[in-house]
PDB file of N, CA and C in Angstrom:
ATOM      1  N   UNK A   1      28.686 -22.467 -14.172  1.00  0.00           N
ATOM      2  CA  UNK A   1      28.844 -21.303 -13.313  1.00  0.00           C
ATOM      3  C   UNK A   1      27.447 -20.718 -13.054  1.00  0.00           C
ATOM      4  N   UNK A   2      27.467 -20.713 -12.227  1.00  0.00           N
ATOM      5  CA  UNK A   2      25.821 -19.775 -11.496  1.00  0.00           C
ATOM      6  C   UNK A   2      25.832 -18.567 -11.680  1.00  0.00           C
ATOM      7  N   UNK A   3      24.404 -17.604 -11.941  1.00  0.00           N
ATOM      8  CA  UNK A   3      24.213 -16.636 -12.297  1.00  0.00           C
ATOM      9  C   UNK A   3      25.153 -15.650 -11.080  1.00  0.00           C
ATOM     10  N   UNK A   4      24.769 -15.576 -10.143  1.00  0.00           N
ATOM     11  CA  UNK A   4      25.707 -15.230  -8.941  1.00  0.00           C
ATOM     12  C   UNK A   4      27.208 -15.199  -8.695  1.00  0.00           C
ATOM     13  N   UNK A   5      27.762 -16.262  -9.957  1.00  0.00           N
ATOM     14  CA  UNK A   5      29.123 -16.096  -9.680  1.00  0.00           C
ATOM     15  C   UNK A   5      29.255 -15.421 -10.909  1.00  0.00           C
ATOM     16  N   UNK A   6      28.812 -15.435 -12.270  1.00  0.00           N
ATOM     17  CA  UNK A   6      29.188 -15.061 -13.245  1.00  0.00           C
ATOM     18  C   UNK A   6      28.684 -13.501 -13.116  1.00  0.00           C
ATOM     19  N   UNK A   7      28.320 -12.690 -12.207  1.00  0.00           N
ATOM     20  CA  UNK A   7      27.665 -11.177 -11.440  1.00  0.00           C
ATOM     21  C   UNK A   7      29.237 -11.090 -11.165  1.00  0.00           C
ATOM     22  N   UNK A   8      29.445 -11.434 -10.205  1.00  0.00           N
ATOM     23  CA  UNK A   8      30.327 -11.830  -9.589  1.00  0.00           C
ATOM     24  C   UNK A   8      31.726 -11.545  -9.783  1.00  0.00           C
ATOM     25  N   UNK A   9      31.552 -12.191 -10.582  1.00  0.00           N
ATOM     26  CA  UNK A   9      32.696 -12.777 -11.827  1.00  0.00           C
ATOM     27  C   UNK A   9      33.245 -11.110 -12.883  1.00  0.00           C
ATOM     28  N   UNK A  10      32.004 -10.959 -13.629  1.00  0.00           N
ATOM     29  CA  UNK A  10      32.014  -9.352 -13.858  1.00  0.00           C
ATOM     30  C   UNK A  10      32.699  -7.952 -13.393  1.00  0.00           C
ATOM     31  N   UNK A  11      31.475  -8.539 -11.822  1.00  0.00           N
ATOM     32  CA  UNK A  11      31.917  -6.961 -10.686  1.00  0.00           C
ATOM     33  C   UNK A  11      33.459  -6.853 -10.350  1.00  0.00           C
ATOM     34  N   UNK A  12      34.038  -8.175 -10.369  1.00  0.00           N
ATOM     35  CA  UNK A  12      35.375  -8.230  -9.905  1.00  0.00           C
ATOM     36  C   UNK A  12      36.297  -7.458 -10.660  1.00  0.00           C
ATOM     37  N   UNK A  13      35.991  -7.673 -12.506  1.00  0.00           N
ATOM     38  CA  UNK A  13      36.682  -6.949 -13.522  1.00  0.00           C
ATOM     39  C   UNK A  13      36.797  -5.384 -13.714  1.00  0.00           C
ATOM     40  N   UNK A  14      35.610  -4.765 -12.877  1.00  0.00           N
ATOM     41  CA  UNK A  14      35.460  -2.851 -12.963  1.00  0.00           C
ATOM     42  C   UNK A  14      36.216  -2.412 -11.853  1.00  0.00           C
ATOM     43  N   UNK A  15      36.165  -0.807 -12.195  1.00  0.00           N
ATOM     44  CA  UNK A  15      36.833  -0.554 -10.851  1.00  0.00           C
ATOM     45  C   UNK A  15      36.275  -0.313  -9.975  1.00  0.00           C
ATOM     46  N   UNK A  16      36.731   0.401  -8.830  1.00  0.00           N
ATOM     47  CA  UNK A  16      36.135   0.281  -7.686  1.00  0.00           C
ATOM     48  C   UNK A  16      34.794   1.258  -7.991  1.00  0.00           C
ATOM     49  N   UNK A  17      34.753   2.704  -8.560  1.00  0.00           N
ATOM     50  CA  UNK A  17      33.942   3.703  -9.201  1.00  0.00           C
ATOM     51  C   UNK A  17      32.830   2.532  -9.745  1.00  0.00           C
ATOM     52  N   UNK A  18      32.809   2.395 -10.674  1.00  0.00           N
ATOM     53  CA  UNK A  18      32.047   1.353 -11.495  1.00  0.00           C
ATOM     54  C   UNK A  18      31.584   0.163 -10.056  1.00  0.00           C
ATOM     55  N   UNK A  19      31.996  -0.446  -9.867  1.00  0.00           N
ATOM     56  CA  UNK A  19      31.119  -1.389  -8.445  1.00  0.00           C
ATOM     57  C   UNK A  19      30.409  -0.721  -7.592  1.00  0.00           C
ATOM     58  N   UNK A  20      30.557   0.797  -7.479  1.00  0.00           N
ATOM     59  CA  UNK A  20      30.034   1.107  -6.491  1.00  0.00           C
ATOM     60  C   UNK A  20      28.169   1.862  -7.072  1.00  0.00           C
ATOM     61  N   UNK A  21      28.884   1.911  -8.359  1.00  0.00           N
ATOM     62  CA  UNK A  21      27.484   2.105  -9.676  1.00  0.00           C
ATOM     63  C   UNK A  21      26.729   0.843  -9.529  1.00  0.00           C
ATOM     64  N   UNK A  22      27.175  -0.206  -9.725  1.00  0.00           N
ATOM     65  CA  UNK A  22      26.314  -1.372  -9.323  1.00  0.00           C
ATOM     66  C   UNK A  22      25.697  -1.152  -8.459  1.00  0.00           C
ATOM     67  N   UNK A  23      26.184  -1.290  -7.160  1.00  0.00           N
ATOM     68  CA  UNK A  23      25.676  -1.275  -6.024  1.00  0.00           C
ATOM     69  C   UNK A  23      24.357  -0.561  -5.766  1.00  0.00           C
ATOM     70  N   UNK A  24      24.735   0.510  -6.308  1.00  0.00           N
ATOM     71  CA  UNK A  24      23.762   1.659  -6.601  1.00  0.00           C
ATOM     72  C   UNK A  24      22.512   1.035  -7.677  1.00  0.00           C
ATOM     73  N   UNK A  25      22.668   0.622  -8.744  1.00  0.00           N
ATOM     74  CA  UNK A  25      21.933   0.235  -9.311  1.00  0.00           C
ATOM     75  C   UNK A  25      21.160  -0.930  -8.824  1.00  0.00           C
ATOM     76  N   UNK A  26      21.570  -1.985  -8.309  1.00  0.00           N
ATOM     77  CA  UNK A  26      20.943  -2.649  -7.281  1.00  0.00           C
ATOM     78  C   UNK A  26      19.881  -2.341  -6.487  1.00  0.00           C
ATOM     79  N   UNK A  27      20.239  -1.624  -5.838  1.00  0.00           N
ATOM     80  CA  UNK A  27      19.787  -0.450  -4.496  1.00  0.00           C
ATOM     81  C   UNK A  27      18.688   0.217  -5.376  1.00  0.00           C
ATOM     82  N   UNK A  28      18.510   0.248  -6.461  1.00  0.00           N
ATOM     83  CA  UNK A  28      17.002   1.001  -7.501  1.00  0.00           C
ATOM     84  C   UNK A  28      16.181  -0.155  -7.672  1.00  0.00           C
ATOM     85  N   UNK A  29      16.999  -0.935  -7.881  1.00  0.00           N
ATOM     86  CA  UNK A  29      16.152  -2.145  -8.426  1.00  0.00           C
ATOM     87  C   UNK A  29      14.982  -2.440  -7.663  1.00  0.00           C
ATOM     88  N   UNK A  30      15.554  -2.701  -6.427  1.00  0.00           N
ATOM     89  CA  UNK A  30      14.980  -3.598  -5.494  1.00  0.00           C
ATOM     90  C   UNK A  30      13.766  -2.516  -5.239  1.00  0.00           C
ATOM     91  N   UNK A  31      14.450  -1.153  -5.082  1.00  0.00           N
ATOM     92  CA  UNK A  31      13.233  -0.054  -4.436  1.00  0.00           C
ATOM     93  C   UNK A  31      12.198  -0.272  -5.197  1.00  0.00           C
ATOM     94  N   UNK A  32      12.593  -0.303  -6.980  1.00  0.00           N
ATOM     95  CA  UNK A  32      11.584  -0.390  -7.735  1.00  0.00           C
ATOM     96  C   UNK A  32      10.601  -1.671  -7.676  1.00  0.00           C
ATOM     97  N   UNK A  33      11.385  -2.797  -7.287  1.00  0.00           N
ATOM     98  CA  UNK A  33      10.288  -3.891  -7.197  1.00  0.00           C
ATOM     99  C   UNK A  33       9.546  -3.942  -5.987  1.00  0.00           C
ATOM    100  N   UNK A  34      10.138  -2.951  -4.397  1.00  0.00           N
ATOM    101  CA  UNK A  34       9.191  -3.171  -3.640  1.00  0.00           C
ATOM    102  C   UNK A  34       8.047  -2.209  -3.847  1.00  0.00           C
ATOM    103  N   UNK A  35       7.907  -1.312  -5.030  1.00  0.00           N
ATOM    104  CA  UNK A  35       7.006  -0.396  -5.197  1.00  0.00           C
ATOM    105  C   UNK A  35       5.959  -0.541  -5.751  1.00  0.00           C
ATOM    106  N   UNK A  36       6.586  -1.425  -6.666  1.00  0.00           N
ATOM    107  CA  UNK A  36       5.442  -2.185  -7.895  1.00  0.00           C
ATOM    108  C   UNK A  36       4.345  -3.457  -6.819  1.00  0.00           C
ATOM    109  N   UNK A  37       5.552  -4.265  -5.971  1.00  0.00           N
ATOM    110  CA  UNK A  37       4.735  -4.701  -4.812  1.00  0.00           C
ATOM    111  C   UNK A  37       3.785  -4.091  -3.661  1.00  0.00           C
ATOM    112  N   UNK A  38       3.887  -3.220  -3.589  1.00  0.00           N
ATOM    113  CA  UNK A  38       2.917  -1.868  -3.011  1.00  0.00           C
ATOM    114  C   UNK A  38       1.729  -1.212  -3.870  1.00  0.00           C
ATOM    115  N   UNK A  39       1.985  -1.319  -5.056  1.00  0.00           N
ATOM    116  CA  UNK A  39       1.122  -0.974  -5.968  1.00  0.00           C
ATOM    117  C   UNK A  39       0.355  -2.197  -6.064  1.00  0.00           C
ATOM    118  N   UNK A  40       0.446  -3.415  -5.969  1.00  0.00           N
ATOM    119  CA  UNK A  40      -0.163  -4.616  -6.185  1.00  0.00           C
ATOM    120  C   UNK A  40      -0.941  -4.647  -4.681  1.00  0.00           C
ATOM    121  N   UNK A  41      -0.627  -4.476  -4.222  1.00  0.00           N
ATOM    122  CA  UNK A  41      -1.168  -4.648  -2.471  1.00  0.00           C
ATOM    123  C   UNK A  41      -2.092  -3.688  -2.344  1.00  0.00           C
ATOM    124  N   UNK A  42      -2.011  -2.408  -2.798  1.00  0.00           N
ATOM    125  CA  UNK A  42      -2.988  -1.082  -2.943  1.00  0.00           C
ATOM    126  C   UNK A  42      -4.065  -2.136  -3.764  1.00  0.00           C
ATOM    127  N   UNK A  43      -3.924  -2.150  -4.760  1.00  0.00           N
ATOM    128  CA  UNK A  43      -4.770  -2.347  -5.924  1.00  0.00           C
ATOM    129  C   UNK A  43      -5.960  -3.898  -5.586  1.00  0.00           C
ATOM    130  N   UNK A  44      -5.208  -4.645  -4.576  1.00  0.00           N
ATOM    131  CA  UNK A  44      -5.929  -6.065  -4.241  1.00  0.00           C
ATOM    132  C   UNK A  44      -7.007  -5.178  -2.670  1.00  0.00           C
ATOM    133  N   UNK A  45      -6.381  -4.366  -2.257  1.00  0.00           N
ATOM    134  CA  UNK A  45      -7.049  -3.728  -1.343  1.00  0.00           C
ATOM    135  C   UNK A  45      -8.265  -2.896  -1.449  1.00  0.00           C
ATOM    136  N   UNK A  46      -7.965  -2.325  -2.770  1.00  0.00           N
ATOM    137  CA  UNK A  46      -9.062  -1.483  -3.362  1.00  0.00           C
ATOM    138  C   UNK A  46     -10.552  -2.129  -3.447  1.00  0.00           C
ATOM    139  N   UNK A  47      -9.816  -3.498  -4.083  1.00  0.00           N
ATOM    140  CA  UNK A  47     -11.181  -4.749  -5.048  1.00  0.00           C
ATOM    141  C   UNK A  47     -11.617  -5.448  -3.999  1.00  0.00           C
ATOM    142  N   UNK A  48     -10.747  -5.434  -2.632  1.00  0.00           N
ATOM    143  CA  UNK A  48     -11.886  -5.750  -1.377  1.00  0.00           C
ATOM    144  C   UNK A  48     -12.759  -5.095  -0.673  1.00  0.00           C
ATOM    145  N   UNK A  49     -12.162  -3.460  -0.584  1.00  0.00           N
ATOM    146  CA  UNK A  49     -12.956  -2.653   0.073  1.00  0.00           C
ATOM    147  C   UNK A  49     -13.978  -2.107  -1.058  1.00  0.00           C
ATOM    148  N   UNK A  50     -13.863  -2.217  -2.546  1.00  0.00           N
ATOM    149  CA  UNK A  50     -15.338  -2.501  -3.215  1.00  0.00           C
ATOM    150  C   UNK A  50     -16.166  -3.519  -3.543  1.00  0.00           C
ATOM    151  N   UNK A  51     -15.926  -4.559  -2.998  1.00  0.00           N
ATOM    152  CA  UNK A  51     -16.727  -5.822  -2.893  1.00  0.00           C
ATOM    153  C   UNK A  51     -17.168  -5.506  -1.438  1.00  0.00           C
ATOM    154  N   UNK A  52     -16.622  -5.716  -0.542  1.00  0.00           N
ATOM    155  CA  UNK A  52     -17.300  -5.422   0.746  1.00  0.00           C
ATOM    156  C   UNK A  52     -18.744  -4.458   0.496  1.00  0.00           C
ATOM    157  N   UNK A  53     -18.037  -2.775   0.081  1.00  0.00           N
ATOM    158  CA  UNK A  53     -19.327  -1.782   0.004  1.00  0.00           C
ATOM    159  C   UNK A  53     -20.396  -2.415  -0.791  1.00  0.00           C
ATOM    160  N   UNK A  54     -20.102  -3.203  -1.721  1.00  0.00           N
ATOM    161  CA  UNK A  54     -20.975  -3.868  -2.728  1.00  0.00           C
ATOM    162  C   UNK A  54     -22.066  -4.673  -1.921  1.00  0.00           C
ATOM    163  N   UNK A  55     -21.362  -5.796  -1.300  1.00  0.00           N
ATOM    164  CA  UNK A  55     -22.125  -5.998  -0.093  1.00  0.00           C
ATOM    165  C   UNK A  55     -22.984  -5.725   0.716  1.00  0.00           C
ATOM    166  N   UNK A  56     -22.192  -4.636   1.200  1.00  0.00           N
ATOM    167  CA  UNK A  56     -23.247  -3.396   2.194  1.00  0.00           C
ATOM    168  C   UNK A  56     -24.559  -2.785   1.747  1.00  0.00           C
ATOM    169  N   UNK A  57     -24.253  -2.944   0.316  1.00  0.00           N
ATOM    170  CA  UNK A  57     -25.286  -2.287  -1.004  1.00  0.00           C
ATOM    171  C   UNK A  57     -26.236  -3.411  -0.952  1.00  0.00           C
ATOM    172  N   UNK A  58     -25.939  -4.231  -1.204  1.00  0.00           N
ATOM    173  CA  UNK A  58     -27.060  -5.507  -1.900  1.00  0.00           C
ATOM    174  C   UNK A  58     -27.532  -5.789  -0.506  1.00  0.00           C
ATOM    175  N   UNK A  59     -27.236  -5.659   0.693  1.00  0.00           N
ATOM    176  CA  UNK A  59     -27.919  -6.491   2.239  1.00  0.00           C
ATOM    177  C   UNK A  59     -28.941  -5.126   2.260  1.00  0.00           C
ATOM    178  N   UNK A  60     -28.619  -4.105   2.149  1.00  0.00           N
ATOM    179  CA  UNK A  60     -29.482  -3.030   2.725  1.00  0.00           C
ATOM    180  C   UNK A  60     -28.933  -2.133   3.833  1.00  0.00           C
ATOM    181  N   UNK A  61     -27.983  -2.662   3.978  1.00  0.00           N
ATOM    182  CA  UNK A  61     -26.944  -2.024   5.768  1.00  0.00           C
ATOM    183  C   UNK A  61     -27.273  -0.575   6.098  1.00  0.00           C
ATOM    184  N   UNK A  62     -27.509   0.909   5.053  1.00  0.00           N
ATOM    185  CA  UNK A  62     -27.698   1.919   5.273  1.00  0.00           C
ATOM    186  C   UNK A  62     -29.183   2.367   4.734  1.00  0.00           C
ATOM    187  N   UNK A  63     -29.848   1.319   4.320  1.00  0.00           N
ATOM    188  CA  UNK A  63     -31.018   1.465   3.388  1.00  0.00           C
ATOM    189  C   UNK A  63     -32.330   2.715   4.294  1.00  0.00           C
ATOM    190  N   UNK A  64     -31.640   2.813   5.998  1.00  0.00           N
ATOM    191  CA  UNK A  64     -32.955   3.015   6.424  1.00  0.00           C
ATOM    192  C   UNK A  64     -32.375   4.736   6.980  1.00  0.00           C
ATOM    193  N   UNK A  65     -31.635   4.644   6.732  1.00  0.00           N
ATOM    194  CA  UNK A  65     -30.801   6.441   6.814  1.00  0.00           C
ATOM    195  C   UNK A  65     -31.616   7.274   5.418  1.00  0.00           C
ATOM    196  N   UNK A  66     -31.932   8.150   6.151  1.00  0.00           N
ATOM    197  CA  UNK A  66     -32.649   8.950   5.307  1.00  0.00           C
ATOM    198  C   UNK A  66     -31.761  10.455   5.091  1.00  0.00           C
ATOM    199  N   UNK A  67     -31.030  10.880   5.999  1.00  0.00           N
ATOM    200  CA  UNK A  67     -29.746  12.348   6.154  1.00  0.00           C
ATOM    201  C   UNK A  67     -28.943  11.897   6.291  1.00  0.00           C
ATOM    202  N   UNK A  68     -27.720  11.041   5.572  1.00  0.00           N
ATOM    203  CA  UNK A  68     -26.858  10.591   5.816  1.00  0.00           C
ATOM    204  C   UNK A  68     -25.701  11.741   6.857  1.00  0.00           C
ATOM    205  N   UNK A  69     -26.000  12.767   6.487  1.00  0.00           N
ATOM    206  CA  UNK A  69     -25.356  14.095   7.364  1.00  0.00           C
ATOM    207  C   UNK A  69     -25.543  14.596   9.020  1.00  0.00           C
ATOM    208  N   UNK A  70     -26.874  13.837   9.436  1.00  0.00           N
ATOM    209  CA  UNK A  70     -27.496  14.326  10.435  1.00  0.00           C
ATOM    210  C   UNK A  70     -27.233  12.658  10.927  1.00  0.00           C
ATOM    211  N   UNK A  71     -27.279  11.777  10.554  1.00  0.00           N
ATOM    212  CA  UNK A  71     -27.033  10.561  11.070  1.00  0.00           C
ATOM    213  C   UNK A  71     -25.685  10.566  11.374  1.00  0.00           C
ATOM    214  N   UNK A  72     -24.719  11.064  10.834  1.00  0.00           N
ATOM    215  CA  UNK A  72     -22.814  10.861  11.387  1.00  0.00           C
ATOM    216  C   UNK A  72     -23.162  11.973  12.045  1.00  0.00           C
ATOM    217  N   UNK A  73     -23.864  12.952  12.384  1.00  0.00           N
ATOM    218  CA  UNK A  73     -23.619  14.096  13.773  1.00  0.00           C
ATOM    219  C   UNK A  73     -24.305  13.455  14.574  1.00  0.00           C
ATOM    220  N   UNK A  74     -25.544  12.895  14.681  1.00  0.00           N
ATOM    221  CA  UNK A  74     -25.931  11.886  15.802  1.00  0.00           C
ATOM    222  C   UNK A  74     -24.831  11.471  16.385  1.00  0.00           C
ATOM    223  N   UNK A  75     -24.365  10.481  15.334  1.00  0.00           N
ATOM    224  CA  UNK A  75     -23.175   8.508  15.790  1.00  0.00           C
ATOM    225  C   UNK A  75     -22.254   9.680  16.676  1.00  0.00           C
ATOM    226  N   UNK A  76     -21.335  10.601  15.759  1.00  0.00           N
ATOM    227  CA  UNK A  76     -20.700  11.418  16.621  1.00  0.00           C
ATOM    228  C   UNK A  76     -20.848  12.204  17.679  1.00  0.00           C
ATOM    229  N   UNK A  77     -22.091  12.169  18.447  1.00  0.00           N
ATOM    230  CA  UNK A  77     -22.743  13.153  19.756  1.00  0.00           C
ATOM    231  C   UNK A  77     -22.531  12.007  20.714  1.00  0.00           C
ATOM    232  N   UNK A  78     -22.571  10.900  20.411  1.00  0.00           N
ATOM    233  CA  UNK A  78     -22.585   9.698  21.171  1.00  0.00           C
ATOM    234  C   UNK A  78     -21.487   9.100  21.960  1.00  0.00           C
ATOM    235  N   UNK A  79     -20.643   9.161  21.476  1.00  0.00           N
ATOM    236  CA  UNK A  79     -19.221   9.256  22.481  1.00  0.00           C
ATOM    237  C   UNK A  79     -18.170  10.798  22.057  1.00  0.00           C
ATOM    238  N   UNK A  80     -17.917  10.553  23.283  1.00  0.00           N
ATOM    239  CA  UNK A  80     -16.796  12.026  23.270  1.00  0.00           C
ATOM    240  C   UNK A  80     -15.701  11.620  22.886  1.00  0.00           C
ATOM    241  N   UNK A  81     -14.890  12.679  21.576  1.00  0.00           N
ATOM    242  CA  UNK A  81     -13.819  12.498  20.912  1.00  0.00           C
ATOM    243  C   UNK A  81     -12.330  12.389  22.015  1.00  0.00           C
ATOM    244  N   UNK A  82     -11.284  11.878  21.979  1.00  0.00           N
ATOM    245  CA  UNK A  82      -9.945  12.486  22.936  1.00  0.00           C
ATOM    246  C   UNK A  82      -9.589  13.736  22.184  1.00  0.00           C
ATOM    247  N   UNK A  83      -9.848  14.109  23.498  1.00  0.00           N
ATOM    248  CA  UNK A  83      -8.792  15.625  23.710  1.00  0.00           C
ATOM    249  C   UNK A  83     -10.116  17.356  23.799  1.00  0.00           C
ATOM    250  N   UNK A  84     -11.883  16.524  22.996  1.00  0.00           N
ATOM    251  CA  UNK A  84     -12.653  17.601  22.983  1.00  0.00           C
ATOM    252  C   UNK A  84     -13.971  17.384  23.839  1.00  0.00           C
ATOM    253  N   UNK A  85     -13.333  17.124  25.543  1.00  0.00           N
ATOM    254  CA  UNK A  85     -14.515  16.977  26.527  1.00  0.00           C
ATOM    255  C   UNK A  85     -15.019  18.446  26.057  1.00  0.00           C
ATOM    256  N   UNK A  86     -15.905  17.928  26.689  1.00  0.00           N
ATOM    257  CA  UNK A  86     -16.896  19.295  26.767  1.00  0.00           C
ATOM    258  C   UNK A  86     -16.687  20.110  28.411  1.00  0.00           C
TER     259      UNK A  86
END
């Protein structure tokens, strides 16, 4: 008998109250494993976007910015935002 029928097999024996607790419990399960899968996807995302900056670090990419503050109000004077023409 397969795991699926012997579930199965079980759910058939409760009552309807009780199956519908399954159901429910099911319905957690799954939320919980697509969360933990979201947490894994965050976490592989993290260790790329700090290898990348790492990158950026070791080439020199910002090495020649001296106001990092006055350099993003420059980049930003340079095209006009939507919605704040002047």
């Amino acid at each position: 008998m397969t795991l699926a029928e012997q579930i199965q097999y079980q759910l058939n024996d409760l009552p309807p109250e009780k199956q519908i607790e399954v159901l429910d419990f099911i319905a957690f399960l799954r939320q919980r494993a697509q969360a933990a899968l979201s947490e894994s996807a965050h976490a592989e995302r993290r260790t790329r976007l700090k290898k990348a900056f790492e990158t950026l670090a070791e080439m020199g990419t910002f090495a020649n910015i001296k106001d990092p503050v006055e350099w993003q109000r420059q980049i930003r004077k340079d095209r006009p935002l939507p919605g704040r023409e002047e």
